[in-house]
Protein backbone atom coordinates (compact mmCIF):
# COMPACT_ATOMS: atom_id res chain seq x y z
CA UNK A 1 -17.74 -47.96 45.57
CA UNK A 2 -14.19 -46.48 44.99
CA UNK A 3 -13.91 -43.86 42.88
CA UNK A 4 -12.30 -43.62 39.21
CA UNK A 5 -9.47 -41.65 38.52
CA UNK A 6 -10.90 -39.37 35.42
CA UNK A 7 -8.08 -39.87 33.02
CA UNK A 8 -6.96 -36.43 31.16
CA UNK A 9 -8.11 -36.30 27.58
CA UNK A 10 -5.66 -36.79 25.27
CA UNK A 11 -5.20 -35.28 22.19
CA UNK A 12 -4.28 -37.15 18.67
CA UNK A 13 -0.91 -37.80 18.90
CA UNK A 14 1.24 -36.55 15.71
CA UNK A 15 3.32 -39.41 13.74
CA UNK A 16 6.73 -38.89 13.45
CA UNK A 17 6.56 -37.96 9.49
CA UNK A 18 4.16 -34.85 10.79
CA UNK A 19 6.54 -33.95 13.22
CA UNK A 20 9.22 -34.02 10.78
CA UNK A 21 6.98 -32.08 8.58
CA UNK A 22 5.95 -29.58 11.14
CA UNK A 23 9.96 -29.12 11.86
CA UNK A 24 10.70 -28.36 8.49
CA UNK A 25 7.67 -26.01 8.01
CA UNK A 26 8.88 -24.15 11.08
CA UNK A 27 12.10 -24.25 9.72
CA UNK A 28 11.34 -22.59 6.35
CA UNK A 29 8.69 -19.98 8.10
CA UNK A 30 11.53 -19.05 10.32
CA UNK A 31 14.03 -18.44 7.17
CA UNK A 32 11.69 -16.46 5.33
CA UNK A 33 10.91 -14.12 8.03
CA UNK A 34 14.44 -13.81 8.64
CA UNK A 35 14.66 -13.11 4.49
CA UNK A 36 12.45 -10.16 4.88
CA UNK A 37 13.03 -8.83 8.09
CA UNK A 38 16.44 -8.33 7.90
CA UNK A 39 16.64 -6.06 5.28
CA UNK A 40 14.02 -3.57 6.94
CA UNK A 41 15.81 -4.39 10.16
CA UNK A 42 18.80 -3.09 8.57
CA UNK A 43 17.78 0.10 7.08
CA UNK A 44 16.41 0.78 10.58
CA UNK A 45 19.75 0.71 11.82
CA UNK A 46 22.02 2.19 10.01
CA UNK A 47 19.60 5.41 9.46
CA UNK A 48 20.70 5.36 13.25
CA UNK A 49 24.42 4.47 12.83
CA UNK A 50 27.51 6.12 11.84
CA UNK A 51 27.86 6.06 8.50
CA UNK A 52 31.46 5.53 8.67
CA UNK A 53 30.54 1.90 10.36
CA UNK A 54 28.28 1.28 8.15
CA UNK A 55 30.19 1.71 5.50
CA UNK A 56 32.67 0.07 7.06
CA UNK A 57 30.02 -3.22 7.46
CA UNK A 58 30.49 -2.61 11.25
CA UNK A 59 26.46 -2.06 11.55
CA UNK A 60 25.28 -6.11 11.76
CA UNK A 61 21.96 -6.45 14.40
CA UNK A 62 22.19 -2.93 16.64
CA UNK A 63 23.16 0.57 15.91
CA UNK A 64 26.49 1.94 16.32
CA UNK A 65 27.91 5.26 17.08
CA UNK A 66 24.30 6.88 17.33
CA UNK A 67 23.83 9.60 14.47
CA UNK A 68 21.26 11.39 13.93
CA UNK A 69 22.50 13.67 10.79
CA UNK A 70 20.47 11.95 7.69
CA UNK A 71 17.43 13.05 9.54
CA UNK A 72 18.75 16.76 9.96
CA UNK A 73 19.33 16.43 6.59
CA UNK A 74 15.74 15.78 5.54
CA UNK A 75 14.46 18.78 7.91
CA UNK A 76 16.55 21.07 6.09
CA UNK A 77 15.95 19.53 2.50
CA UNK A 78 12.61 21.35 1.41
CA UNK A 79 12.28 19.32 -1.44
CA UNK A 80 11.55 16.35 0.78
CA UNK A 81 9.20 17.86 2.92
CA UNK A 82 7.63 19.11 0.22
CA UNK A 83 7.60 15.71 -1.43
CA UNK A 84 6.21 14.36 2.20
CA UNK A 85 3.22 16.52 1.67
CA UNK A 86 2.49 15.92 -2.03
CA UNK A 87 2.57 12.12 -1.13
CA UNK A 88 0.17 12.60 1.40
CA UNK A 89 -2.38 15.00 -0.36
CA UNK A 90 -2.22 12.27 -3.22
CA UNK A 91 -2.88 8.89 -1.44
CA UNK A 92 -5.84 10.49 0.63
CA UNK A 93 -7.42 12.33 -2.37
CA UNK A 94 -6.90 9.73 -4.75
CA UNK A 95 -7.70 6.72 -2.30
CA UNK A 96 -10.68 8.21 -1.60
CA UNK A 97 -12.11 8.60 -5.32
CA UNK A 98 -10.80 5.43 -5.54
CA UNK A 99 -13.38 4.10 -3.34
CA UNK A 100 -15.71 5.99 -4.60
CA UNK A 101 -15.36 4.92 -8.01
CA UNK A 102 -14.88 1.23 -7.01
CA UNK A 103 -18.14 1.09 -5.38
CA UNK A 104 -19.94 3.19 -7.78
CA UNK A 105 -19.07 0.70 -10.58
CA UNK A 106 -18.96 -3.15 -8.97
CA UNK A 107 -22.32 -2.32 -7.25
CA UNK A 108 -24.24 -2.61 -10.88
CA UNK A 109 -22.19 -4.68 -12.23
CA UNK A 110 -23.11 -7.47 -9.43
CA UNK A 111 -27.03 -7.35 -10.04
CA UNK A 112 -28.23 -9.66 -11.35
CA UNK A 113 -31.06 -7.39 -12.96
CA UNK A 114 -28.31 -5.07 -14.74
CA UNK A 115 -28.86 -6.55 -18.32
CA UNK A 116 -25.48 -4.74 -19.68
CA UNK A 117 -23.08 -6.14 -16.92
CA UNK A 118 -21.95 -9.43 -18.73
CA UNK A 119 -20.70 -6.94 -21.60
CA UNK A 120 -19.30 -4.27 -19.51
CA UNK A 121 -17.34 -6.88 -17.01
CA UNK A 122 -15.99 -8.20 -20.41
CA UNK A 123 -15.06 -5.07 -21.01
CA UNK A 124 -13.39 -3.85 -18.58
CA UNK A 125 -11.49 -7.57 -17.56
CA UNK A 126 -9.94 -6.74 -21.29
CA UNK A 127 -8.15 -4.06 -20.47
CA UNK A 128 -6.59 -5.66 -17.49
CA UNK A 129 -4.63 -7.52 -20.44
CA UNK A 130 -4.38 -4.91 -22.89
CA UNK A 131 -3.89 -1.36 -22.73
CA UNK A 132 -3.55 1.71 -25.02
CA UNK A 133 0.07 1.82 -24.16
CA UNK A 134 1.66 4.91 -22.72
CA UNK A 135 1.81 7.25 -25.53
CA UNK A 136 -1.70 7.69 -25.92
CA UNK A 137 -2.17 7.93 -22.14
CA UNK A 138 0.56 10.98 -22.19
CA UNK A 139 -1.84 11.99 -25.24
CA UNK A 140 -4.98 11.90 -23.33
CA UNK A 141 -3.61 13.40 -19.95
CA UNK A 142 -2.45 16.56 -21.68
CA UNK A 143 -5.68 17.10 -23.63
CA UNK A 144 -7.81 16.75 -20.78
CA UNK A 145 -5.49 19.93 -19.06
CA UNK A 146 -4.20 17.63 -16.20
CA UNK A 147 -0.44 17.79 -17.07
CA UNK A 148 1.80 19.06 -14.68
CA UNK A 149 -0.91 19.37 -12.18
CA UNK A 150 -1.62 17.50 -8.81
CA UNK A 151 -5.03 15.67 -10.84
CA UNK A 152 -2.33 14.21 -13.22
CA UNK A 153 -1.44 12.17 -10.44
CA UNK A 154 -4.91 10.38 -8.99
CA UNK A 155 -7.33 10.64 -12.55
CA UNK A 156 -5.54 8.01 -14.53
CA UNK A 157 -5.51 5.54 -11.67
CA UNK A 158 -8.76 6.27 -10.40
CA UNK A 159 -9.84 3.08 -10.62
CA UNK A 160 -8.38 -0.87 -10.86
CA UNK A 161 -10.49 -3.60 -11.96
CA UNK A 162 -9.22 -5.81 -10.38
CA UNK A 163 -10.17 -4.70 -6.97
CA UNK A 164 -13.25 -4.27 -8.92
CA UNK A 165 -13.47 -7.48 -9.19
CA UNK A 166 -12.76 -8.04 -6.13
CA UNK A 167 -16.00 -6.19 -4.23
CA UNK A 168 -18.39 -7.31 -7.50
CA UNK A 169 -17.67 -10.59 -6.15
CA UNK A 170 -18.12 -9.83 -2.79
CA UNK A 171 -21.65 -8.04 -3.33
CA UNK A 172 -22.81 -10.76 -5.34
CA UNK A 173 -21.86 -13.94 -3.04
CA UNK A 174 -21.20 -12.51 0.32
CA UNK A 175 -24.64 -10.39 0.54
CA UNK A 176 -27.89 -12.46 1.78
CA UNK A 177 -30.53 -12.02 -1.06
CA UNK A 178 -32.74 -11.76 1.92
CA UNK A 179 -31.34 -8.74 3.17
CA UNK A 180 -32.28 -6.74 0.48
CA UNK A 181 -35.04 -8.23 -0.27
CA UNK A 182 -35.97 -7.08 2.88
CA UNK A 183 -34.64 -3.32 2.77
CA UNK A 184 -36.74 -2.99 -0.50
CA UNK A 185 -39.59 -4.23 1.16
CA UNK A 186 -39.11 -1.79 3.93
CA UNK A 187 -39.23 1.00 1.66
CA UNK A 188 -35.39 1.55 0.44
CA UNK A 189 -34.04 2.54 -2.69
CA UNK A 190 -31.37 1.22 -4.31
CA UNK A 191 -28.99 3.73 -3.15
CA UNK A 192 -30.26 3.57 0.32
CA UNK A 193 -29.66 -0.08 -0.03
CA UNK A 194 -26.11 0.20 -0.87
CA UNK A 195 -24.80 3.23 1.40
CA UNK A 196 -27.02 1.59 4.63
CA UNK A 197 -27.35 -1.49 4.24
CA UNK A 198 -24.53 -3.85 2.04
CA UNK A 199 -21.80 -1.31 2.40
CA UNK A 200 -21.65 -1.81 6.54
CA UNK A 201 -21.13 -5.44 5.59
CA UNK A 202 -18.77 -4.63 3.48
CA UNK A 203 -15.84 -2.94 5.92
CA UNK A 204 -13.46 -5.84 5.79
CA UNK A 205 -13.25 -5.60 2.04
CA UNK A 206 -13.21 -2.12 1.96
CA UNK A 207 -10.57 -1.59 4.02
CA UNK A 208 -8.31 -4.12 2.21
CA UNK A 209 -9.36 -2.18 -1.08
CA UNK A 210 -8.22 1.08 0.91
CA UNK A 211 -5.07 -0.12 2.23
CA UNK A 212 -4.60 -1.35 -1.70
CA UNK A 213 -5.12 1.70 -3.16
CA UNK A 214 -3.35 3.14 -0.46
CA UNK A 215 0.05 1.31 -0.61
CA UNK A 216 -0.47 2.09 -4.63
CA UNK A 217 -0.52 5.88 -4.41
CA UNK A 218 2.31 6.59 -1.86
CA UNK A 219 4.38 4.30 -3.34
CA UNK A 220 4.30 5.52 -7.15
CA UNK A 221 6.77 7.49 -8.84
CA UNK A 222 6.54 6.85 -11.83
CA UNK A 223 3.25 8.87 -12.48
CA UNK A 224 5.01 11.96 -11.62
CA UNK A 225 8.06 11.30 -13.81
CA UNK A 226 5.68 11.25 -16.85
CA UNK A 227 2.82 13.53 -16.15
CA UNK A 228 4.60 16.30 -13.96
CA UNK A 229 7.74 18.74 -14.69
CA UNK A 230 7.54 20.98 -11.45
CA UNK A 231 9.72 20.60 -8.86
CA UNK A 232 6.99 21.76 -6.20
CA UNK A 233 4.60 18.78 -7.27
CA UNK A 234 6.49 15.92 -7.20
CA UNK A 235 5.93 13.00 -4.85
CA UNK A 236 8.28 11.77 -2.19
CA UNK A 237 8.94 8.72 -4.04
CA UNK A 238 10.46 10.81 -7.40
CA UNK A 239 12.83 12.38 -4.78
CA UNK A 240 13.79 9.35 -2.58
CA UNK A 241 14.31 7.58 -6.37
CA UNK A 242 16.70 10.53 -6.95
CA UNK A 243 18.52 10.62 -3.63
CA UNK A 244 19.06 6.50 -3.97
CA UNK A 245 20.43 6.72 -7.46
CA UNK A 246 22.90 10.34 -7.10
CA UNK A 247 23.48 8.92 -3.61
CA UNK A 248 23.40 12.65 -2.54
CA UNK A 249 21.24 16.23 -2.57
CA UNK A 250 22.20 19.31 -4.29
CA UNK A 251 23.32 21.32 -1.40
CA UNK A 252 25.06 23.53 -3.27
CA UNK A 253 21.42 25.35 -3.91
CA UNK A 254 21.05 25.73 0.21
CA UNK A 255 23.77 28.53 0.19
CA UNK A 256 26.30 26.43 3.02
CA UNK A 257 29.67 27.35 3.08
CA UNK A 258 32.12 24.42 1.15
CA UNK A 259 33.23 22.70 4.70
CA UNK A 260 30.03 22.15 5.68
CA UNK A 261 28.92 20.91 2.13
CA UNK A 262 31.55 18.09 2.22
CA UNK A 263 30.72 17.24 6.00
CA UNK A 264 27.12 16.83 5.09
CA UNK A 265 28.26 14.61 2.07
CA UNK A 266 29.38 12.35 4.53
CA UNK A 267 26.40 11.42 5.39
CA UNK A 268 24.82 10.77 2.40
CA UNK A 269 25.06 6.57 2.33
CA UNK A 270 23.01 7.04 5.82
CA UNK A 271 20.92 9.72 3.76
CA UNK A 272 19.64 7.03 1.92
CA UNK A 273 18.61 4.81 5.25
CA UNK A 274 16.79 7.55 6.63
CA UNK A 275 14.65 8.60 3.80
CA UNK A 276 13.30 4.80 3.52
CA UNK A 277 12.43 4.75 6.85
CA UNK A 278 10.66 8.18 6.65
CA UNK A 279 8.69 7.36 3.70
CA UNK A 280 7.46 3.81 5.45
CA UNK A 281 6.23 5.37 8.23
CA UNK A 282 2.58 6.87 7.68
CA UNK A 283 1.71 3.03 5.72
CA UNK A 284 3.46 1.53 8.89
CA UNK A 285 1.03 3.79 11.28
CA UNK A 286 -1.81 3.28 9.31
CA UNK A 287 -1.76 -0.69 9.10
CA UNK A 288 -2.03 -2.18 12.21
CA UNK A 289 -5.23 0.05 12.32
CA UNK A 290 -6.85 -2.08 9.64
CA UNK A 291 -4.70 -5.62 9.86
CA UNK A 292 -7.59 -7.20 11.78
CA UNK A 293 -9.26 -6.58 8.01
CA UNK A 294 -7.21 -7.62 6.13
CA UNK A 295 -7.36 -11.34 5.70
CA UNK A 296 -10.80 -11.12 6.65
CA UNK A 297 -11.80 -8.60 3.66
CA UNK A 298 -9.74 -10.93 1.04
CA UNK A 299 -11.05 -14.34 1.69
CA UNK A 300 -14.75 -13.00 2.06
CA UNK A 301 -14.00 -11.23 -1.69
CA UNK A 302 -12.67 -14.40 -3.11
CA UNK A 303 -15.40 -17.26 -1.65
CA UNK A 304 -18.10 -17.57 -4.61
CA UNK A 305 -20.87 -18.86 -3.09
């Protein structure tokens, strides 16, 4: 008996119109990268570049004439180290009340044996669509004692309801009955329950709530331009928003002699470069650290049942 050839497997074969398709998607995917990255590609750059080519549009894909002084510049500008500190003490304290706050109030509002949570989810989805307004925030912030301090900056946002919304959903559809059914029978409390049981299940969504809260804190300015007047407590943000718009740092304050004032003016488009990419970097440290969360965390938030 001879023996048969085994023939390879073949896979479905795509039509020509999903080829075409599949071009065109590729296409596209490729252009919008390109949209995004180049920008950020960019700043990269020219923060490395002579600002004289750059100015001169001589900086296109790689760096030219390698300069380093916008980053001497920050090292001997206080008020961005400074601001590089306040940013940091900020996101971490306030991302982690956040949290806490988060849990603490889409925990009750998912049971099903919390007789007030169809009100108080009413509740608080209302004021994602209206607000007081500003005024009375100012108002309220200054007679609680908080202006023009550091709690100014993480009490008012220490909580969104939408990400709320976001683990409430997650603790009602994505946690087995069973499971606590189980943990109760085993002798747990409720809080035991939560902290050892349904929060470990909950990391993926967690960390995409912390790298929202996160990206939220470092990234706001506007907070400080209301609530704070001190130089010494203002964010990096409020001082990169300054350099970007003056386009240069009073260096007349740092005692330098006039020459070396107008030679460090020089570099103040490249300034401007080199502050963005300082600013981006702890966010760009921390995410690859929880990326493996992230679409993970969202869809298991947003499947109901």
């Amino acid at each position: 008996m001879k023996n048969r050839s085994i023939r390879p497997h073949r896979g479905i074969r795509n039509s020509r119109a999903d080829r075409v398709f599949y071009g065109v998607n590729g296409v596209l995917m490729a252009l919008t990268f390109l949209l995004y990255a180049w920008p950020l590609w960019f700043v990269l750059i020219a923060s490395f570049s002579d600002p004289n080519l750059v100015q001169a549009g001589q900086v296109l894909l790689l760096p030219k004439g390698f300069h380093l002084g916008g980053y001497k510049l920050i090292l001997e500008y206080q008020d961005i180290l400074r601001g590089y500190l306040n940013s940091i003490l900020y996101t971490v304290v306030g991302t982690a009340l956040n949290l806490v706050m988060t849990i603490c109030a889409a925990y009750p509002l998912s049971r099903s044996d919390f007789l007030p949570r169809k009100v108080l989810t009413v509740l608080f989805v209302f004021t994602m669509y209206f607000s007081g307004g500003l005024i009375p925030l100012y108002l309220q912030v200054k007679n609680l004692g908080l202006y023009n301090s550091p709690l100014a900056m993480i009490v008012p946002s220490a909580i969104s309801i939408y990400n709320v919304l976001i683990l409430r959903s997650f603790f009602m559809y994505g946690v087995p009955k069973s499971l606590e059914e189980a943990a109760l029978l085993d002798g747990a409390n409720t809080a035991q329950m939560l902290w050892r049981v349904i929060l470990p299940l909950v990391k993926p969504t967690l960390a995409v709530l912390v790298l929202y809260y996160a990206i939220g804190h470092w990234n706001d300015y506007f907070s400080a331009l209301i609530f704070l007047k001190d130089k010494e407590l203002m964010p990096l943000q409020t001082i990169l928003r300054d350099v970007l718009i003056t386009g240069k740092i009073d260096m007349a304050s740092s005692g330098m002699e006039m020459e070396a004032v107008i030679q460090k003016l020089k570099t103040a488009q490249t300034l401007k470069y080199s502050v963005i990419v300082v600013s981006t970097v702890p966010l760009m440290l921390v995410y690859p650290f929880i990326q493996k969360y992230f679409v993970k965390g969202i869809m298991l938030g947003a499947v109901k049942g």
